[in-house]
C-alpha atoms as a PDB file:
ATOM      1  CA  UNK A   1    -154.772   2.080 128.841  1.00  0.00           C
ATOM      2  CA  UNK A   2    -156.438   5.061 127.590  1.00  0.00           C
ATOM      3  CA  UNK A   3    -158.179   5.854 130.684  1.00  0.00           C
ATOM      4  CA  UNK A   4    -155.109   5.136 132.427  1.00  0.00           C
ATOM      5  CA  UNK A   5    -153.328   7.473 130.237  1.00  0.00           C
ATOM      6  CA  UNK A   6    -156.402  10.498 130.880  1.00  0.00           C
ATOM      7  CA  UNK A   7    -156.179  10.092 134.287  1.00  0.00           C
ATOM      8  CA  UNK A   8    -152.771  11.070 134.232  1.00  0.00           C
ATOM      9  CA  UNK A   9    -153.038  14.225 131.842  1.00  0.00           C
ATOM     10  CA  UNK A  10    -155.620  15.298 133.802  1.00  0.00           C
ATOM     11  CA  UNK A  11    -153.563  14.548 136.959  1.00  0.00           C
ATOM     12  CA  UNK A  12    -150.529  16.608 135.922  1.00  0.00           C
ATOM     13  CA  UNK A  13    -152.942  19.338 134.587  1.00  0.00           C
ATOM     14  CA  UNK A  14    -154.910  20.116 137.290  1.00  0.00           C
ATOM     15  CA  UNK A  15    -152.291  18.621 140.494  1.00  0.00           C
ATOM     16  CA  UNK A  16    -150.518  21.971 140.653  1.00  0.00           C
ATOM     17  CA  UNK A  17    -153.827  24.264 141.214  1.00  0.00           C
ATOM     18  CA  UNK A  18    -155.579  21.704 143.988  1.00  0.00           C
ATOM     19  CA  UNK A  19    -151.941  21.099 145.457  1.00  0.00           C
ATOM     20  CA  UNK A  20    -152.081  25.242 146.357  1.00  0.00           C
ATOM     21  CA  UNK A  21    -155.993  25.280 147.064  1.00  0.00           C
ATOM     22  CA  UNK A  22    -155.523  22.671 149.570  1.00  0.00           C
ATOM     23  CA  UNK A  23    -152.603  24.765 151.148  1.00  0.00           C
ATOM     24  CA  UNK A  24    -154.464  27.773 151.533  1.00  0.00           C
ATOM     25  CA  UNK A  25    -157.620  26.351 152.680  1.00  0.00           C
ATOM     26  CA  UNK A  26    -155.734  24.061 155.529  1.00  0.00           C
ATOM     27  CA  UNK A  27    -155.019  26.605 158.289  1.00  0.00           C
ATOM     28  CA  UNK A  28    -158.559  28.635 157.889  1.00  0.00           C
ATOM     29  CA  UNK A  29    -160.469  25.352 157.755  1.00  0.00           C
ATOM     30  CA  UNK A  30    -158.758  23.145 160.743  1.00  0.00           C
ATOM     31  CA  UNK A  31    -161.489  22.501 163.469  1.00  0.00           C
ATOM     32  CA  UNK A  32    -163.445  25.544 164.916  1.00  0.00           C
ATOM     33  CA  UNK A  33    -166.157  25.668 167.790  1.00  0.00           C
ATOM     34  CA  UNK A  34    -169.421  23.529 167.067  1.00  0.00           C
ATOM     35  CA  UNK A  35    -172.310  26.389 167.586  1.00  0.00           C
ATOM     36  CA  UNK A  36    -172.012  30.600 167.290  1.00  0.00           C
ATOM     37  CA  UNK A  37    -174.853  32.994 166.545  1.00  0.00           C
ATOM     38  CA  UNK A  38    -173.441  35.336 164.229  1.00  0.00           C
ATOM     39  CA  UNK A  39    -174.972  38.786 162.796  1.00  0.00           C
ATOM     40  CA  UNK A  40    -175.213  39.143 158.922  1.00  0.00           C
ATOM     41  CA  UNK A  41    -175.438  42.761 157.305  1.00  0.00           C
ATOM     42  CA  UNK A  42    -176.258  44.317 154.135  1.00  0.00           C
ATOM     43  CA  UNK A  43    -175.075  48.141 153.931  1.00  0.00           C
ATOM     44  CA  UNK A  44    -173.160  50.315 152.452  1.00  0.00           C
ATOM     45  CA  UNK A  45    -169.453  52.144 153.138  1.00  0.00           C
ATOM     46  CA  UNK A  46    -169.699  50.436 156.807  1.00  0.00           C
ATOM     47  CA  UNK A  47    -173.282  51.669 157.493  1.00  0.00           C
ATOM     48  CA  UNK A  48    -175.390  48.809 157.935  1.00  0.00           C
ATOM     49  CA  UNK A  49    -179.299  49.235 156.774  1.00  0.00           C
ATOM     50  CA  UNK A  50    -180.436  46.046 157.072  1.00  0.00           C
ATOM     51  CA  UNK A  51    -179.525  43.023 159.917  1.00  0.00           C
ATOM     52  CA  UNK A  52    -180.302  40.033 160.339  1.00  0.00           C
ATOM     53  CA  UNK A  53    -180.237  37.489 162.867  1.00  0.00           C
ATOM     54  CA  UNK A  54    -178.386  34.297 161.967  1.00  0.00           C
ATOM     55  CA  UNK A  55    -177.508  30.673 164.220  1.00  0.00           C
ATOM     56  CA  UNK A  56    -174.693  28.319 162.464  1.00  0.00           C
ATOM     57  CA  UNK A  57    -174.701  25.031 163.442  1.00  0.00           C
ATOM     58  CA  UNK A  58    -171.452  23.379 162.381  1.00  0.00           C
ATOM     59  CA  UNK A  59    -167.734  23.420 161.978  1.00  0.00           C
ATOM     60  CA  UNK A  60    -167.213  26.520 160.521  1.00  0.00           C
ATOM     61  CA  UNK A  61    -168.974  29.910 161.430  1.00  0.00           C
ATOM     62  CA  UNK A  62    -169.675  32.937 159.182  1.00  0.00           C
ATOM     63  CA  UNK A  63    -170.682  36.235 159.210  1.00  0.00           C
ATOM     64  CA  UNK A  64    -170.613  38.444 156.381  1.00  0.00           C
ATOM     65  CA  UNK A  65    -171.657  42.017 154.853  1.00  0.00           C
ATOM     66  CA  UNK A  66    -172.414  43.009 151.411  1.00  0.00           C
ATOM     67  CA  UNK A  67    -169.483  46.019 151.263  1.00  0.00           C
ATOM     68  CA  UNK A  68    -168.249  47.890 148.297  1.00  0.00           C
ATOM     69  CA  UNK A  69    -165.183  49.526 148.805  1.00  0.00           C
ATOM     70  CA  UNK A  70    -163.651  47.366 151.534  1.00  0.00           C
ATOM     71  CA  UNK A  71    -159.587  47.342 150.985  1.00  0.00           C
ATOM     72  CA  UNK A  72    -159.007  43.939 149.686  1.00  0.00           C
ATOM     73  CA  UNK A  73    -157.501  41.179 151.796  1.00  0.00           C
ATOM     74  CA  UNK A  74    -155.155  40.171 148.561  1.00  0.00           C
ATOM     75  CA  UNK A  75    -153.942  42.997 146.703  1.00  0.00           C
ATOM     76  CA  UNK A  76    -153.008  43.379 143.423  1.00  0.00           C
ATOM     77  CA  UNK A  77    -149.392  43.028 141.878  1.00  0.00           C
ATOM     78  CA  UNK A  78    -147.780  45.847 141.475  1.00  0.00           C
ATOM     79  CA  UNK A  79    -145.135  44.559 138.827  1.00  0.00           C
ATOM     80  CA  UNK A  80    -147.487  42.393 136.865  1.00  0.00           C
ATOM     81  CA  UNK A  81    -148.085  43.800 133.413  1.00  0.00           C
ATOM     82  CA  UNK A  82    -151.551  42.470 133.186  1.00  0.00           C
ATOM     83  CA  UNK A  83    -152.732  43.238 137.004  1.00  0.00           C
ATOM     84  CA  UNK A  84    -155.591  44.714 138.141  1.00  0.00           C
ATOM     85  CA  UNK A  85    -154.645  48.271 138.524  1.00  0.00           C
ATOM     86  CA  UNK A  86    -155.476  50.889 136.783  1.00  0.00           C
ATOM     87  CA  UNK A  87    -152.176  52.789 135.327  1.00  0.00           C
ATOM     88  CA  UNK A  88    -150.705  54.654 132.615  1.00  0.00           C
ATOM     89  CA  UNK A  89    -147.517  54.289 131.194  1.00  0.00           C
ATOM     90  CA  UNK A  90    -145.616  55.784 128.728  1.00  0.00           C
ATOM     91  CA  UNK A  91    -142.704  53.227 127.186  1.00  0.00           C
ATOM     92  CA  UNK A  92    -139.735  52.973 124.636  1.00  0.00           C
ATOM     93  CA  UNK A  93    -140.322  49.466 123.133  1.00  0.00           C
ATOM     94  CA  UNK A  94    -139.084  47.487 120.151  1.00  0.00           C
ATOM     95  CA  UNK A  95    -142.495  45.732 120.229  1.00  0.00           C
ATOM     96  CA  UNK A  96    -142.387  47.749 117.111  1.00  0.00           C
ATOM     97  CA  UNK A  97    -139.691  50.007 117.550  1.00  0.00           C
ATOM     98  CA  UNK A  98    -141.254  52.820 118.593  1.00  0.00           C
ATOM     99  CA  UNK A  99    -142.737  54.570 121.562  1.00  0.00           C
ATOM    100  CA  UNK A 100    -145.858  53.495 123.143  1.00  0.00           C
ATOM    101  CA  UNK A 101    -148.726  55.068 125.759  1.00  0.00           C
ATOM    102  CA  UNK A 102    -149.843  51.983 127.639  1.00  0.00           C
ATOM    103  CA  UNK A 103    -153.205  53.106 129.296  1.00  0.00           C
ATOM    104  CA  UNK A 104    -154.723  50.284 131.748  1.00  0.00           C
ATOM    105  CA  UNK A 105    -157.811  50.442 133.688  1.00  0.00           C
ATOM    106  CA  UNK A 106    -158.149  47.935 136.270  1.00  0.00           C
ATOM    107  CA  UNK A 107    -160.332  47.402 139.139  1.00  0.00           C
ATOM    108  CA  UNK A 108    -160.630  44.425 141.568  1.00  0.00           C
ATOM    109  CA  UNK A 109    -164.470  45.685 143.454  1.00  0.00           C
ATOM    110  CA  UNK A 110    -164.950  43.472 146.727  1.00  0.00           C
ATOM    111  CA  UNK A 111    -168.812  42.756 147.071  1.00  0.00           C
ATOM    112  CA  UNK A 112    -169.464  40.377 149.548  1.00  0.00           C
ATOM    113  CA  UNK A 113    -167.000  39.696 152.824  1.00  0.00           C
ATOM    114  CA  UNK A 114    -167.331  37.614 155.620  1.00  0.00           C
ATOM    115  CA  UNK A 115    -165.159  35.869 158.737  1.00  0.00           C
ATOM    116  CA  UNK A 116    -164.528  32.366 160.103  1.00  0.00           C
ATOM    117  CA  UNK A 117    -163.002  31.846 163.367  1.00  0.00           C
ATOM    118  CA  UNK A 118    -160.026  32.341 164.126  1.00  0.00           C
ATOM    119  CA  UNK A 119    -159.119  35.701 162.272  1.00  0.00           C
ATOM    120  CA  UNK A 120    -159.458  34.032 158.620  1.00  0.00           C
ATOM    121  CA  UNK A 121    -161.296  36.566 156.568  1.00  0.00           C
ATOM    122  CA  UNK A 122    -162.652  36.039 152.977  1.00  0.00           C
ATOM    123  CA  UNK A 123    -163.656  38.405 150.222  1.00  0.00           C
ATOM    124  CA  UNK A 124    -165.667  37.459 146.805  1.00  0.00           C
ATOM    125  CA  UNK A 125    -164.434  39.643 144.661  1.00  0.00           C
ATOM    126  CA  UNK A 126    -164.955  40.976 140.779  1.00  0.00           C
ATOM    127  CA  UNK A 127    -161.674  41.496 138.450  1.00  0.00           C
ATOM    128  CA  UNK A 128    -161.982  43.894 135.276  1.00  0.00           C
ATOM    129  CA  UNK A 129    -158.975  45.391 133.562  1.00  0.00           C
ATOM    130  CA  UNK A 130    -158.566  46.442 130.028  1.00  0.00           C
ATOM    131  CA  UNK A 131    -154.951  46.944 129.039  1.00  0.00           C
ATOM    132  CA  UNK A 132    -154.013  48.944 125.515  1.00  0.00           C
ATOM    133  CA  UNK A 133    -151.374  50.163 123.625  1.00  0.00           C
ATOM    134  CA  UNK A 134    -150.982  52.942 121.181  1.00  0.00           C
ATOM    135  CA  UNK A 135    -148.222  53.487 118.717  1.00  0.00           C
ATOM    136  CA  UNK A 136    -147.520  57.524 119.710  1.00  0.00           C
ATOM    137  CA  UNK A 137    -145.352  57.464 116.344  1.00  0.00           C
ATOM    138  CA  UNK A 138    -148.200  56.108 114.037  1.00  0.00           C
ATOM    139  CA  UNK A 139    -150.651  58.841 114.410  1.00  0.00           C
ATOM    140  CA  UNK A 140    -151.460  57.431 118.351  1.00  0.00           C
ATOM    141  CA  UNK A 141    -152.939  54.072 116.061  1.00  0.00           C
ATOM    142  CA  UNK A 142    -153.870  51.754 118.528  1.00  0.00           C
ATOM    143  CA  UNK A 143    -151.588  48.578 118.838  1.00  0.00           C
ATOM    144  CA  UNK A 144    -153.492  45.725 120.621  1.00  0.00           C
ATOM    145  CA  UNK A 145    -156.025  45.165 123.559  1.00  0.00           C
ATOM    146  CA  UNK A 146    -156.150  42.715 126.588  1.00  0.00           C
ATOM    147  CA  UNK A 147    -159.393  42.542 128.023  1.00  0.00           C
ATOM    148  CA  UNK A 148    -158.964  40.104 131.352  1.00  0.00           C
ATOM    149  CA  UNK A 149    -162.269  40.011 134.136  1.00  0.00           C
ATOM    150  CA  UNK A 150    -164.048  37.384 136.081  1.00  0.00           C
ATOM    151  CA  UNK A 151    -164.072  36.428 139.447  1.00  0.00           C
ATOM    152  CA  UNK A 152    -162.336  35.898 142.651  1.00  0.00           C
ATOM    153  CA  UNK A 153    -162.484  34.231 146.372  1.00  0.00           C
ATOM    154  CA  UNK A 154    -159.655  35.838 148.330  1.00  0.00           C
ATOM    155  CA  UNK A 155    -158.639  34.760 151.956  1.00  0.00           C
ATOM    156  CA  UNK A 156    -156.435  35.736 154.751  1.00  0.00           C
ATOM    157  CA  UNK A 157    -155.094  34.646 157.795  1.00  0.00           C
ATOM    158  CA  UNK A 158    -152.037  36.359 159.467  1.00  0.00           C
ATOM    159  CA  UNK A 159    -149.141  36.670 156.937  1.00  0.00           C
ATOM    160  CA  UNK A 160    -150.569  34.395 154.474  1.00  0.00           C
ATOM    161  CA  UNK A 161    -153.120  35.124 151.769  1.00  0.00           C
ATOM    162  CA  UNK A 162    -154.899  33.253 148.866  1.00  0.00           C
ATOM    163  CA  UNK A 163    -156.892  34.206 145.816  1.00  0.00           C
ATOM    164  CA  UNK A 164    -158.958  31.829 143.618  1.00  0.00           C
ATOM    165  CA  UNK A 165    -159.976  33.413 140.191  1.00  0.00           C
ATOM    166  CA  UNK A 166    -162.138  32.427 136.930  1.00  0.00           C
ATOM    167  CA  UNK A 167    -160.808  34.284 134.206  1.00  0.00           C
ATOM    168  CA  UNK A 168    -162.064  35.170 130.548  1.00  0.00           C
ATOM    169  CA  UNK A 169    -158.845  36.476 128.925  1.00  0.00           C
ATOM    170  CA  UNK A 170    -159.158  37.564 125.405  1.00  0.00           C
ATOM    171  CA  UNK A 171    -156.434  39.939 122.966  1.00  0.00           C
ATOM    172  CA  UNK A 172    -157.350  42.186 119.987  1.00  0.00           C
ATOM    173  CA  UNK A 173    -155.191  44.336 117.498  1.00  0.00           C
ATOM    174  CA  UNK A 174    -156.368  47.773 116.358  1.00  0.00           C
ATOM    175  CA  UNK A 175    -157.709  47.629 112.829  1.00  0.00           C
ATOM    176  CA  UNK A 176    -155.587  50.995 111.967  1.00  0.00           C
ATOM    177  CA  UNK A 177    -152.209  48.692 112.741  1.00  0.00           C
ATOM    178  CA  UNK A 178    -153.509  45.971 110.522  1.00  0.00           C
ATOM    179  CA  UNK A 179    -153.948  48.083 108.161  1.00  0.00           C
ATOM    180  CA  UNK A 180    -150.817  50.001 108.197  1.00  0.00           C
ATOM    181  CA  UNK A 181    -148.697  46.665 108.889  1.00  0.00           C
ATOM    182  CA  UNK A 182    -150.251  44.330 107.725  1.00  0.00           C
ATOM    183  CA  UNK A 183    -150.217  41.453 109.858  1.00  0.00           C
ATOM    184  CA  UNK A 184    -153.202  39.170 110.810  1.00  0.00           C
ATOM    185  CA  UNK A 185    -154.937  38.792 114.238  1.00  0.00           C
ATOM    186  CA  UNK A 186    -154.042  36.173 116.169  1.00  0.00           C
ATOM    187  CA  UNK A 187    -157.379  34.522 117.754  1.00  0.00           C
ATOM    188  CA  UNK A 188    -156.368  34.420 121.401  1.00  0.00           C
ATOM    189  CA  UNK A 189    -159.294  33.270 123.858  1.00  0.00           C
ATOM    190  CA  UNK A 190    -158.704  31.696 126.625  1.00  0.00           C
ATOM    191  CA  UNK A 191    -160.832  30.674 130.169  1.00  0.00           C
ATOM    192  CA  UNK A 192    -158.477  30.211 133.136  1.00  0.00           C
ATOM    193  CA  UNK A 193    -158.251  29.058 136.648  1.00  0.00           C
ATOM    194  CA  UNK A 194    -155.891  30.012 138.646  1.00  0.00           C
ATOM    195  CA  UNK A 195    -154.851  30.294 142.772  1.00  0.00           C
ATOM    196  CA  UNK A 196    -152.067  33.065 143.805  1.00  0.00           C
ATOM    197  CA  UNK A 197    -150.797  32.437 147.414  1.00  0.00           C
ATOM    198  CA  UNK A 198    -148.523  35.616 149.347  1.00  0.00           C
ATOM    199  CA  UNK A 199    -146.462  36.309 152.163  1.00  0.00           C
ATOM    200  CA  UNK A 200    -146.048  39.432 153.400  1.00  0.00           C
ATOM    201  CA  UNK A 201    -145.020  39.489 157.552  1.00  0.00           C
ATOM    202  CA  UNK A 202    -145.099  42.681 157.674  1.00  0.00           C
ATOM    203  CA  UNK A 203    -145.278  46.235 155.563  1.00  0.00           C
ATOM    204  CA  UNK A 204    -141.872  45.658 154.067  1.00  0.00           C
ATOM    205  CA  UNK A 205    -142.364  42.702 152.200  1.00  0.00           C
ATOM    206  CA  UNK A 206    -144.381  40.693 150.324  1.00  0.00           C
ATOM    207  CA  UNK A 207    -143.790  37.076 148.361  1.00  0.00           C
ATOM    208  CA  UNK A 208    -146.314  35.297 146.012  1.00  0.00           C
ATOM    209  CA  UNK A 209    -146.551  32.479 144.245  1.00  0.00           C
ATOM    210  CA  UNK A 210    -149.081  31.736 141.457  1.00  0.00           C
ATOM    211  CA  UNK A 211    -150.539  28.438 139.411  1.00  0.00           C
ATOM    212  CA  UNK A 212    -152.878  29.340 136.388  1.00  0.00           C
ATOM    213  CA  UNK A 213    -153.673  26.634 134.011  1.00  0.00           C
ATOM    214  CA  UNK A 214    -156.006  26.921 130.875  1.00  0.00           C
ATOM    215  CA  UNK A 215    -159.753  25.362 131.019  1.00  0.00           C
ATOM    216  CA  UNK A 216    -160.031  26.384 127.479  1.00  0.00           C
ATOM    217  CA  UNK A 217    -158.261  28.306 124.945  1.00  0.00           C
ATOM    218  CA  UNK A 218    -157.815  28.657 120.999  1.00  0.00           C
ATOM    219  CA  UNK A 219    -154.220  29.186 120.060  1.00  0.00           C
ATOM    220  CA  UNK A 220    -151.890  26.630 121.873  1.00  0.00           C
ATOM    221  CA  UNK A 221    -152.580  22.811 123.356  1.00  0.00           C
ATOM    222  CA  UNK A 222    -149.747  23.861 126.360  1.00  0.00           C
ATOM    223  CA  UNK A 223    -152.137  25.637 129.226  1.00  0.00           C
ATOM    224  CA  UNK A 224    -149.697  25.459 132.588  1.00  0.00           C
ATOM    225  CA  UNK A 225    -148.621  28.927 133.690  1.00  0.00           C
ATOM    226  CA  UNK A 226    -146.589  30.182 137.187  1.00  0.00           C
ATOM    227  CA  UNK A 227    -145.635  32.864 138.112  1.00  0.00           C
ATOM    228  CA  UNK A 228    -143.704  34.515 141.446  1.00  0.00           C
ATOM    229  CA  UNK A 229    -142.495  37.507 142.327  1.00  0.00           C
ATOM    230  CA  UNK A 230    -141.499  39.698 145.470  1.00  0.00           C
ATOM    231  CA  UNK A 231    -141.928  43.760 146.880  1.00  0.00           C
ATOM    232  CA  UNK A 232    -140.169  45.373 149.180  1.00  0.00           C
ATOM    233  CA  UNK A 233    -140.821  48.268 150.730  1.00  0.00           C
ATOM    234  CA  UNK A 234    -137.135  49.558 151.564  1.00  0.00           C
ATOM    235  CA  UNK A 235    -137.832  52.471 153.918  1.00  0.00           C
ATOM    236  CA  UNK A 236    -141.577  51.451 155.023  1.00  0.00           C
ATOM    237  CA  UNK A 237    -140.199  51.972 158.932  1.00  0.00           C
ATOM    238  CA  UNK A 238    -139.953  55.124 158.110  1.00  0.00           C
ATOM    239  CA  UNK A 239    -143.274  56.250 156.619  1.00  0.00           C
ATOM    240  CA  UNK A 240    -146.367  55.919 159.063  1.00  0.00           C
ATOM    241  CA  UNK A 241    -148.474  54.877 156.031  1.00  0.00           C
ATOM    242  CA  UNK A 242    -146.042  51.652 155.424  1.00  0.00           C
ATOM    243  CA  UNK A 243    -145.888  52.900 151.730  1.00  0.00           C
ATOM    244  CA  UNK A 244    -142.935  55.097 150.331  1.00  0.00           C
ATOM    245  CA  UNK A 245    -140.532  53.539 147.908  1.00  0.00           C
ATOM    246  CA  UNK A 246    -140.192  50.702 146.768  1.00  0.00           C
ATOM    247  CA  UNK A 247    -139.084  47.931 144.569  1.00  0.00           C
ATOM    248  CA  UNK A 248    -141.267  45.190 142.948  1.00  0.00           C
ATOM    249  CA  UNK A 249    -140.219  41.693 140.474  1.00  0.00           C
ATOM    250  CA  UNK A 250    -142.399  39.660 138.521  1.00  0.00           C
ATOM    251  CA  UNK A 251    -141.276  36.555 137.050  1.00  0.00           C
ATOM    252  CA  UNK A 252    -143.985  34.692 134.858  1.00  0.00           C
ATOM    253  CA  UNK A 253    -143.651  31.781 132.804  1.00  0.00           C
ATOM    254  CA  UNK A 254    -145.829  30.389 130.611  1.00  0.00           C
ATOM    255  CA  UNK A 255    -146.633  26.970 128.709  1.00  0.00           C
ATOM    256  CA  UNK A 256    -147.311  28.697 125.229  1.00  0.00           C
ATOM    257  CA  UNK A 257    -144.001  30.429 125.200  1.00  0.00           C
ATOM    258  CA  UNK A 258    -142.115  26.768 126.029  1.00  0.00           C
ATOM    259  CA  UNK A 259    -141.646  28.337 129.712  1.00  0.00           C
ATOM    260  CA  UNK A 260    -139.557  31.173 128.885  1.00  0.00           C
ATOM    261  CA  UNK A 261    -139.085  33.557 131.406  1.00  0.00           C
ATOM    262  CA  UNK A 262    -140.685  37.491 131.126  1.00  0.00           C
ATOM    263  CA  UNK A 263    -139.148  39.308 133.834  1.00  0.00           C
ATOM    264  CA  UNK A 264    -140.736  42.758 135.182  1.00  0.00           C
ATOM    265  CA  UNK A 265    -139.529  45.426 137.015  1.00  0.00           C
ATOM    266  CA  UNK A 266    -140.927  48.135 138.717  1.00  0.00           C
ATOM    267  CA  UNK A 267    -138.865  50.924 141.221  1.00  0.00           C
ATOM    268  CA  UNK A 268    -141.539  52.847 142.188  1.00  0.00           C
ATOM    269  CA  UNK A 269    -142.848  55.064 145.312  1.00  0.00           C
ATOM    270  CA  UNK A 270    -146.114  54.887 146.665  1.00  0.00           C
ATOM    271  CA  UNK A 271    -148.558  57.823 148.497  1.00  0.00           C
ATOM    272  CA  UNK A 272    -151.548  56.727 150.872  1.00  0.00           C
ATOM    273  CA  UNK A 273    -154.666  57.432 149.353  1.00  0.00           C
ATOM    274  CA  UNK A 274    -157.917  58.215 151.708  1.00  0.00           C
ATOM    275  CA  UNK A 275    -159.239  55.021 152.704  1.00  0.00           C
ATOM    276  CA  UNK A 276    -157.035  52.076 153.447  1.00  0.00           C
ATOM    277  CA  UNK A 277    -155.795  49.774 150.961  1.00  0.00           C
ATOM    278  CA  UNK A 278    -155.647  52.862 148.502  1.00  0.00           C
ATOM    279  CA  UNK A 279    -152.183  54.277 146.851  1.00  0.00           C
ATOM    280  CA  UNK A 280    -151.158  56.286 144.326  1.00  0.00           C
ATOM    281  CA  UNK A 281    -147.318  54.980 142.658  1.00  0.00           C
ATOM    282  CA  UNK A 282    -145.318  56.957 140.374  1.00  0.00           C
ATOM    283  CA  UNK A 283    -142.967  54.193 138.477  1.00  0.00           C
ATOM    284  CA  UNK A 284    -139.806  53.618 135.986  1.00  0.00           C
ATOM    285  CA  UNK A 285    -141.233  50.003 134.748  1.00  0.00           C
ATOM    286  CA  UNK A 286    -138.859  47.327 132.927  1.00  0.00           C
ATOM    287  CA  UNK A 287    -139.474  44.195 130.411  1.00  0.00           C
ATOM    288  CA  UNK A 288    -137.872  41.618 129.004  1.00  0.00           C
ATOM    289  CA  UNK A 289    -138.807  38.422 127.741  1.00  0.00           C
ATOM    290  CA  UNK A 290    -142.061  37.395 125.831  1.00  0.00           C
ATOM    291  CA  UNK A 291    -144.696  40.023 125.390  1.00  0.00           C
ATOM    292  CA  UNK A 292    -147.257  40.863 128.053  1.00  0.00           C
ATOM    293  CA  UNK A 293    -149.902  41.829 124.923  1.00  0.00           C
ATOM    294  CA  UNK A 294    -150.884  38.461 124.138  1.00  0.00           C
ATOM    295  CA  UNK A 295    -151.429  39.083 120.731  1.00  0.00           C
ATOM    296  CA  UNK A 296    -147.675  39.437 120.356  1.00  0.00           C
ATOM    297  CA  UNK A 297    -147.342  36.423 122.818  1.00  0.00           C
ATOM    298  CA  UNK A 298    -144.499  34.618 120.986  1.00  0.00           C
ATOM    299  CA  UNK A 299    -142.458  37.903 120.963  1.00  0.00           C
ATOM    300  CA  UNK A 300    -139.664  38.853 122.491  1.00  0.00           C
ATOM    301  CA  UNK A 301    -140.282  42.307 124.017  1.00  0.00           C
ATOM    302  CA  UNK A 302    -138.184  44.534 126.011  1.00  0.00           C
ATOM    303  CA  UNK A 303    -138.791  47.997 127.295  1.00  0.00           C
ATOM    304  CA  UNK A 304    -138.419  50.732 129.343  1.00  0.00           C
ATOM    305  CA  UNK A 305    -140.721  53.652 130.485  1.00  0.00           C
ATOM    306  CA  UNK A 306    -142.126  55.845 133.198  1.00  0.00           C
ATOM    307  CA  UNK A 307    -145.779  55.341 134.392  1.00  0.00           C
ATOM    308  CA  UNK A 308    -148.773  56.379 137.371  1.00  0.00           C
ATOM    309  CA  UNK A 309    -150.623  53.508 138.831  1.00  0.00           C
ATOM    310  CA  UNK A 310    -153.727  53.768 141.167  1.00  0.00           C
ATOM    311  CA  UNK A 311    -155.457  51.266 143.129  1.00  0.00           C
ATOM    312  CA  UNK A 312    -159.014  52.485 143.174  1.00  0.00           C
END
């Protein structure tokens, strides 16, 4: 019975996250040609310095490059409150009733990509942001910081895309808040997994869909998370970049907060940067529900601010 009873935790821990892996992996992976020679590269900004010549024998053929700076093949959210961008905003919150700067640096660096047949492409990719808030009313005391990196596989194929990530997420309050407030840390660690699937047919809109569930973590027993969310470029036919304004939901819900839903706004407009994938957004940003800063992750917070985000 108590195997029984394991297998079935397990089961309705992990079902979710294969469920999605096992979607996003089915097109890519259906049969392909039996033998391709293939080139393999390792350069630089496009410039290849060193090739080799490579034979596959197989089901699946791959050829890849070693490329910092490619534009990513799943790009981050622009209305999560913990993506990988790197942003600054400046917010009215009742967090603790005053007005916060919310500085963010976020980067999502693409170092090895390769192709399958077919038009599937893959990217291993490594996630870093650092998300902070200061307390502008307090003497600029810093609040709390999220510190979220790992890794990533991202795919493509046509409209659909798929990211697998490992995640170390951990939260810290500033010792000059403690001080002035008074209130102890709460010890939040946690290693995820999690797989984010999107839709987006064409410049104008994009869908997603994502399943994170806790490997390990110190404050809660309840480790399911999901989260969806939509953007939509209104006028994209417009602008020859695609870009231009915009509007952009985010929905999470979470298994530590009983599944209450944070909702997150953004109405934003975006400017090409230099190289593709690259954009610079001025924002007005909207919360409500429990608190992104996961030291406050039992807290209803709601705000409202003004912000720049880049994708670098």
């Amino acid at each position: 019975m108590m195997a029984t009873a394991s297998g079935t935790r397990a089961n309705r821990k992990f079902g979710p996250i294969l469920g999605l892996v096992l979607l996003c992996l089915h097109g890519p992976l259906q049969g392909r040609d039996s033998t391709v020679d293939g080139q393999g590269w390792l350069g630089l900004e496009g410039e290849p310095i060193l090739a080799e010549r490579l034979s596959y024998h197989g089901d699946v053929h791959l050829a890849g490059r070693f490329l910092p700076g490619s534009p990513l093949v799943f790009p981050p959210f622009r209305a999560d409150p913990l993506g990988f961008r790197t942003q600054i905003r400046l917010i009215e919150s009742n967090l603790t009733g005053t007005r916060h700067v919310a500085p963010s640096v976020g980067l999502a660096v693409p170092f090895y990509e390769t192709s399958a047949p077919g038009g599937t492409r893959f990217q291993l990719t490594g996630l870093f942001a650092g998300h902070t808030r200061f307390d502008l009313e307090q003497d600029a005391d810093l609040v709390a910081t999220d510190w979220r990196y790992g890794g990533s596989l991202m795919a493509r194929r046509g409209p659909w895309s798929c990211r697998l990530d490992l995640l170390h997420i951990s939260s810290h309050l500033g010792d000059e808040w403690i001080k002035r407030v008074g209130r102890p840390r709460t010890n939040y660690v946690s290693e995820s997994a999690a797989v984010r699937v999107a839709w987006d047919p064409d410049s104008r809109l994009r869908l997603y869909l994502s399943v994170e569930n806790a490997l390990r973590q110190t404050h809660t027993n309840e480790t399911l998370g999901l989260a969806l969310g939509a953007e939509v470029f209104v006028l994209a036919r417009y602008f020859p970049s695609g870009l231009g304004p915009y509007l952009a939901g985010h929905l999470d819900s979470r298994g530590e907060i009983d599944h209450r839903i944070a909702v997150s706004g953004v109405l934003g407009y975006a400017f090409p940067g230099e190289a593709p994938g690259r954009s610079l957004d001025l924002q007005i940003v909207y919360h409500n529900g429990p608190s992104p800063v996961r030291q406050f992750f039992e807290t209803i917070e709601t705000y409202v601010g003004v912000g720049i985000a880049l994708d670098l």
